[in-house]
N, C-alpha and C. Protein backbone atom coordinates (compact mmCIF):
# COMPACT_ATOMS: atom_id res chain seq x y z
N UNK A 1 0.85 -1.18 0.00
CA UNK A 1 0.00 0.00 0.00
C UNK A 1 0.89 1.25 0.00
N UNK A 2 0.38 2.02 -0.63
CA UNK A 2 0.99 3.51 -0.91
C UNK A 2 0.72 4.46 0.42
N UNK A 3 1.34 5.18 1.12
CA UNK A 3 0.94 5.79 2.53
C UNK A 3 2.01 7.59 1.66
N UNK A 4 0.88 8.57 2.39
CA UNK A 4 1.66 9.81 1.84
C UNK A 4 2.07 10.53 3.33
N UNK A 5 3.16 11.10 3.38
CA UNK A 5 3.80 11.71 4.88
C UNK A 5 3.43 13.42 4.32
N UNK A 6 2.76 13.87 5.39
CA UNK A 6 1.71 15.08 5.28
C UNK A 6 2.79 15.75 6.23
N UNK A 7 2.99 16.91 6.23
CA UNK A 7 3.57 17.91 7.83
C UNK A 7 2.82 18.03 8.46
N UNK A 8 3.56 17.34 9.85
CA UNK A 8 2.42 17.17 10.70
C UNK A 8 2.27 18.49 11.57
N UNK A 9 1.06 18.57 12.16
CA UNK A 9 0.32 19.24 13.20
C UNK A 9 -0.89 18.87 13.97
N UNK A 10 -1.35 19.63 14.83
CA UNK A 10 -1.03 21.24 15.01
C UNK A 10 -0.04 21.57 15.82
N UNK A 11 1.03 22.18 15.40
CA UNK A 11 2.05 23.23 16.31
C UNK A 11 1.92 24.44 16.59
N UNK A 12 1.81 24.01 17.83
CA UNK A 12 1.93 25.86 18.33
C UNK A 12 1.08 27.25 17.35
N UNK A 13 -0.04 26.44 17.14
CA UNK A 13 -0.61 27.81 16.01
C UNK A 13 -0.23 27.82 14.30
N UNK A 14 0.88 27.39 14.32
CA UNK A 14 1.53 27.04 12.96
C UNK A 14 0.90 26.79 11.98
N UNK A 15 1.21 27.39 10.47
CA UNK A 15 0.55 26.86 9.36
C UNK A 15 1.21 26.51 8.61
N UNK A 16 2.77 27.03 8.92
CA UNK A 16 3.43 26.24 7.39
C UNK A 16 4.90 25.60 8.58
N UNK A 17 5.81 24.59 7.96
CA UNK A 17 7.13 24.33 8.29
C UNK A 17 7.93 24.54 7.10
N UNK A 18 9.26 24.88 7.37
CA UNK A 18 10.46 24.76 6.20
C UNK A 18 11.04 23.14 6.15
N UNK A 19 11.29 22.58 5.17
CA UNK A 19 11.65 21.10 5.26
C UNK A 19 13.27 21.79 5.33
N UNK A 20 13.71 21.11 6.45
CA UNK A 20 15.38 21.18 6.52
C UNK A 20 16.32 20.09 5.60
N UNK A 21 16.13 19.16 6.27
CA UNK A 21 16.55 18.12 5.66
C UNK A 21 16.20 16.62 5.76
N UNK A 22 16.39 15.54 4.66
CA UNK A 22 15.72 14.32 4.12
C UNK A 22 17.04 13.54 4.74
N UNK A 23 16.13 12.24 5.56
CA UNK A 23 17.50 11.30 5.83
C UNK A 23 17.23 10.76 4.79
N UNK A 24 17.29 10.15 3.88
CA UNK A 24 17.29 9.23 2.99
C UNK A 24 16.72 9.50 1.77
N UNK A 25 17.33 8.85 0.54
CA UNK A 25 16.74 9.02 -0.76
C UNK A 25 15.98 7.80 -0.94
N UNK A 26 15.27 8.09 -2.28
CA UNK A 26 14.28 7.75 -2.56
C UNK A 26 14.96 5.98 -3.01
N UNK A 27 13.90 5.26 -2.47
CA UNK A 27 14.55 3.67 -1.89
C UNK A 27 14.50 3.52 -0.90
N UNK A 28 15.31 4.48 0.12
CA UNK A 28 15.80 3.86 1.29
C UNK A 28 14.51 3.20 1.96
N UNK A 29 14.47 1.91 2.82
CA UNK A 29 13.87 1.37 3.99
C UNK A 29 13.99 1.96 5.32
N UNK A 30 12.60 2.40 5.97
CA UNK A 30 13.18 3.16 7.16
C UNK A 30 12.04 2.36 8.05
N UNK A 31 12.88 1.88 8.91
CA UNK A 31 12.10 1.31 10.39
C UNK A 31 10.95 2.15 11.27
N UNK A 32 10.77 1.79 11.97
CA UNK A 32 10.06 2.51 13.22
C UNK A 32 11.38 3.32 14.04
N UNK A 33 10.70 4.46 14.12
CA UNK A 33 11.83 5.27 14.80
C UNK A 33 12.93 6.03 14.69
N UNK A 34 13.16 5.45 13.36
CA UNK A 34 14.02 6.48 12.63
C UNK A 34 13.78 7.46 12.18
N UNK A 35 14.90 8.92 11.46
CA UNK A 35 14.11 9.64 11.11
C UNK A 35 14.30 9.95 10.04
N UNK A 36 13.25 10.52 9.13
CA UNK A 36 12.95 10.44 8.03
C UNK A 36 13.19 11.94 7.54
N UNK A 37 12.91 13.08 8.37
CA UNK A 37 13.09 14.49 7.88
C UNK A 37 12.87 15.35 8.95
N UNK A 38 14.13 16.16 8.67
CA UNK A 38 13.70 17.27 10.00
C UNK A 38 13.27 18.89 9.20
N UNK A 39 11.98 19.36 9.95
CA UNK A 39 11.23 20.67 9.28
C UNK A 39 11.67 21.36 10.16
N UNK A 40 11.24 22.98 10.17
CA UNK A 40 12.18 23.70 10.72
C UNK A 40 10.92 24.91 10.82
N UNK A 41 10.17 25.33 11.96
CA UNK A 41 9.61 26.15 12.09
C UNK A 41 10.09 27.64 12.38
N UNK A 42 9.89 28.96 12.78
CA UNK A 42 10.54 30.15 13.22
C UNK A 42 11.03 29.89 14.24
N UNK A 43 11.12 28.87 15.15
CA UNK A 43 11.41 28.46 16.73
C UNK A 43 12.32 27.55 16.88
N UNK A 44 11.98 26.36 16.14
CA UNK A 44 12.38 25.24 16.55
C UNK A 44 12.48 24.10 15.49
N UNK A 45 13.10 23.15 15.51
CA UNK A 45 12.96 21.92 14.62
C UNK A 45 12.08 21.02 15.14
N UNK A 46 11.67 20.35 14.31
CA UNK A 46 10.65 19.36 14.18
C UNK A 46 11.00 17.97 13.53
N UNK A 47 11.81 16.87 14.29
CA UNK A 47 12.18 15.64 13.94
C UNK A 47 10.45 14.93 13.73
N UNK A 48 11.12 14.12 12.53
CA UNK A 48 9.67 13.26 11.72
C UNK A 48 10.48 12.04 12.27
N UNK A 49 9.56 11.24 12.44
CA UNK A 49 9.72 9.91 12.64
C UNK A 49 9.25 8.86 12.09
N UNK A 50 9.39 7.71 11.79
CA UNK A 50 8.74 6.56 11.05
C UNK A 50 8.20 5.84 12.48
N UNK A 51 6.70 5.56 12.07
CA UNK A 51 6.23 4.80 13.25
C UNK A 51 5.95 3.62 12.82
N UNK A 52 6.62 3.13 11.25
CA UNK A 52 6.10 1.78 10.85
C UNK A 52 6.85 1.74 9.93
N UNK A 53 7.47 0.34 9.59
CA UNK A 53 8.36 0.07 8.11
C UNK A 53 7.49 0.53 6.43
N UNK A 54 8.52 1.32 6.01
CA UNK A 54 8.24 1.96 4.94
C UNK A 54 9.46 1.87 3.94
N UNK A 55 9.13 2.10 2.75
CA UNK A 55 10.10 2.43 1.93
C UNK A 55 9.59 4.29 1.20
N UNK A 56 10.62 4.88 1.71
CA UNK A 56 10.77 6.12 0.29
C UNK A 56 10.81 5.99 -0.74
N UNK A 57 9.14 6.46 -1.36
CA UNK A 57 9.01 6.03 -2.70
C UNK A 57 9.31 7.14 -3.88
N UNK A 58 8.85 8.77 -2.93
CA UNK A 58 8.41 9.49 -3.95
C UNK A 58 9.24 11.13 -2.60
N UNK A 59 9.63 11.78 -3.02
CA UNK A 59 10.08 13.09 -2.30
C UNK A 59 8.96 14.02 -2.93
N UNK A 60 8.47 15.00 -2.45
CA UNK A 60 7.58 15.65 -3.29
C UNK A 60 7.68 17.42 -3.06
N UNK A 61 8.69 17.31 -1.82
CA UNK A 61 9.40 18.74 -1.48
C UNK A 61 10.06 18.83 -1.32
N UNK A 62 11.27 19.64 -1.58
CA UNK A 62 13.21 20.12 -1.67
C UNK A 62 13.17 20.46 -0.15
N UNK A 63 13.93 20.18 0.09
CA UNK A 63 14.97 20.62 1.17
C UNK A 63 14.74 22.53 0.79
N UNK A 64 14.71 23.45 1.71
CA UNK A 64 14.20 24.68 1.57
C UNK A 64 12.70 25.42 1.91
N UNK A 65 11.73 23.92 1.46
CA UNK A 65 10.76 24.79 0.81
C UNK A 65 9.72 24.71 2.00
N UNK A 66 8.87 25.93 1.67
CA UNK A 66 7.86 26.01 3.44
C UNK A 66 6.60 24.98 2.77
N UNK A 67 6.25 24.41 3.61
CA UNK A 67 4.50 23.73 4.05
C UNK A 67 3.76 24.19 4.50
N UNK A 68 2.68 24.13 4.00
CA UNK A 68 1.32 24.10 5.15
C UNK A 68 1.04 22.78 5.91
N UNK A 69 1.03 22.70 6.89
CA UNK A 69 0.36 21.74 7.83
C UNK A 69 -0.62 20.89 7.09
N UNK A 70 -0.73 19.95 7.08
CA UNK A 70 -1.42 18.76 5.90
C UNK A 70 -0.89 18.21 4.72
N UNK A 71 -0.60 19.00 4.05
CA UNK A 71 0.49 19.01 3.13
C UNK A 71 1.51 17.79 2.38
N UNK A 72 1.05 17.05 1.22
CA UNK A 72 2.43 15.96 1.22
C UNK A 72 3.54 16.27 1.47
N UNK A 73 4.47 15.86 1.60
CA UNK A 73 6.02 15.92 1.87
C UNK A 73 6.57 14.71 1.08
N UNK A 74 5.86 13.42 0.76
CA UNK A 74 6.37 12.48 0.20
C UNK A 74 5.42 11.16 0.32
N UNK A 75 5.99 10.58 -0.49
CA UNK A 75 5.26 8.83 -0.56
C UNK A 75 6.31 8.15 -0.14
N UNK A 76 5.48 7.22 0.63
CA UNK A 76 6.00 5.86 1.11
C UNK A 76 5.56 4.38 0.76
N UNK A 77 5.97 3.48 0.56
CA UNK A 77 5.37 2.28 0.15
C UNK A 77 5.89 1.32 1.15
N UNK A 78 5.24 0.18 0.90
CA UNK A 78 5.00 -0.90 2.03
C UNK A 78 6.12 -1.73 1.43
N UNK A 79 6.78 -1.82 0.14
CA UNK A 79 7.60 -2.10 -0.43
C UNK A 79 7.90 -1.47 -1.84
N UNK A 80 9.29 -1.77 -2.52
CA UNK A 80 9.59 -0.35 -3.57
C UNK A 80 8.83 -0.86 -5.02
N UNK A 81 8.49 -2.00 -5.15
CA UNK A 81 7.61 -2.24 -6.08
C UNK A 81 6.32 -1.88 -6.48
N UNK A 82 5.73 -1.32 -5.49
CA UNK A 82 4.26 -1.21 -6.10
C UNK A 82 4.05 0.47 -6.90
N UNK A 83 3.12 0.43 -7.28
CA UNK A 83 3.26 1.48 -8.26
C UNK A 83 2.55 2.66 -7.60
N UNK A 84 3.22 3.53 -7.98
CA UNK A 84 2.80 5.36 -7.27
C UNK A 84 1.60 5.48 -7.53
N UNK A 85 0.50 6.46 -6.69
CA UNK A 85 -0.82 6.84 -7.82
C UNK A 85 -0.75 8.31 -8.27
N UNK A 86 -1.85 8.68 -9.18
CA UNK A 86 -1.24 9.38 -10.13
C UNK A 86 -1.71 10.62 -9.42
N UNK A 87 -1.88 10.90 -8.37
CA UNK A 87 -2.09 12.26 -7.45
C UNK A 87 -1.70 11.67 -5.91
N UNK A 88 -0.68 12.47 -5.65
CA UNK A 88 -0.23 12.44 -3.87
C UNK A 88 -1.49 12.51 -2.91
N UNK A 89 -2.65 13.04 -3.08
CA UNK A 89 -3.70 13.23 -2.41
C UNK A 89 -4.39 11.93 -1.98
N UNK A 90 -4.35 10.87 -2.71
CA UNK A 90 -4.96 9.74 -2.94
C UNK A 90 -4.78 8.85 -1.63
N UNK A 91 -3.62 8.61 -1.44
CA UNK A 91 -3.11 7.67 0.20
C UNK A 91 -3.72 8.11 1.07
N UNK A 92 -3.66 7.15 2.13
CA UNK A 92 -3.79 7.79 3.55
C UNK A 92 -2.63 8.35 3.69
N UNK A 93 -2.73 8.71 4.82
CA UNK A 93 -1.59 9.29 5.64
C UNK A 93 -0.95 8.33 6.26
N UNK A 94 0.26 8.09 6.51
CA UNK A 94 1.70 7.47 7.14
C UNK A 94 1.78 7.70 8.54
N UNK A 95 1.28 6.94 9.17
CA UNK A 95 1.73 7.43 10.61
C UNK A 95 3.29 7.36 10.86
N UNK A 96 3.54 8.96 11.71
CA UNK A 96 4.89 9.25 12.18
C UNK A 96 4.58 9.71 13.10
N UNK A 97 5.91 9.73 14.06
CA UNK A 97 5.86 10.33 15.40
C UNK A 97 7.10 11.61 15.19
N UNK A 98 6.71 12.51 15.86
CA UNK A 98 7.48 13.72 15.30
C UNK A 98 7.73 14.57 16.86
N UNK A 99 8.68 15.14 17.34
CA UNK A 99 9.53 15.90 17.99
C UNK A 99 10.21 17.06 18.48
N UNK A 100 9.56 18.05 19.04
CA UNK A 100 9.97 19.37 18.53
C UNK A 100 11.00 19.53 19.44
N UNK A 101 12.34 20.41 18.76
CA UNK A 101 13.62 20.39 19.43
C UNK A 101 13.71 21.85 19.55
């Protein structure tokens, strides 16, 4: 199954995050607990977490760029074979556990 990683919220009032940076390219396998991307609000960082085995299927925002809260950030798959759908909107959402530093 295809799962899409949204920026999560609600923070602190917040409507958008800056994506800082991607642990992994597109392939990598990421466990429970690892982390997958840290966003970067006016305050503070925001570690993403994997709360379930996934593969990075799809990146769908640069390193730089601001979010709104809901927002894809990327696809994940349950393994790297199955095929993308043809709008990010389509998945559920990916459960992650996320961190503000």
């Amino acid at each position: 199954m295809i799962y899409k990683l949204v920026v999560p919220g609600p923070i602190d009032d917040l409507e958008e995050l800056r994506v800082l940076d991607w642990h992994g390219a597109v392939g990598k396998a990421f466990v429970p607990g690892e982390m997958i991307v840290e966003l970067e609000t006016h305050k503070a960082v925001v570690e993403v977490r994997a709360a379930r085995p996934g593969v990075l299927r799809q990146i769908l925002c640069a390193a730089g760029d601001w979010e709104k809260v809901g927002q894809p950030l990327a696809l994940f798959g349950d393994d790297a074979a199955e095929p993308l759908p043809a709008s990010a909107e389509a998945p559920a959402p990916l459960l992650v556990e996320f961190e503000i530093t």
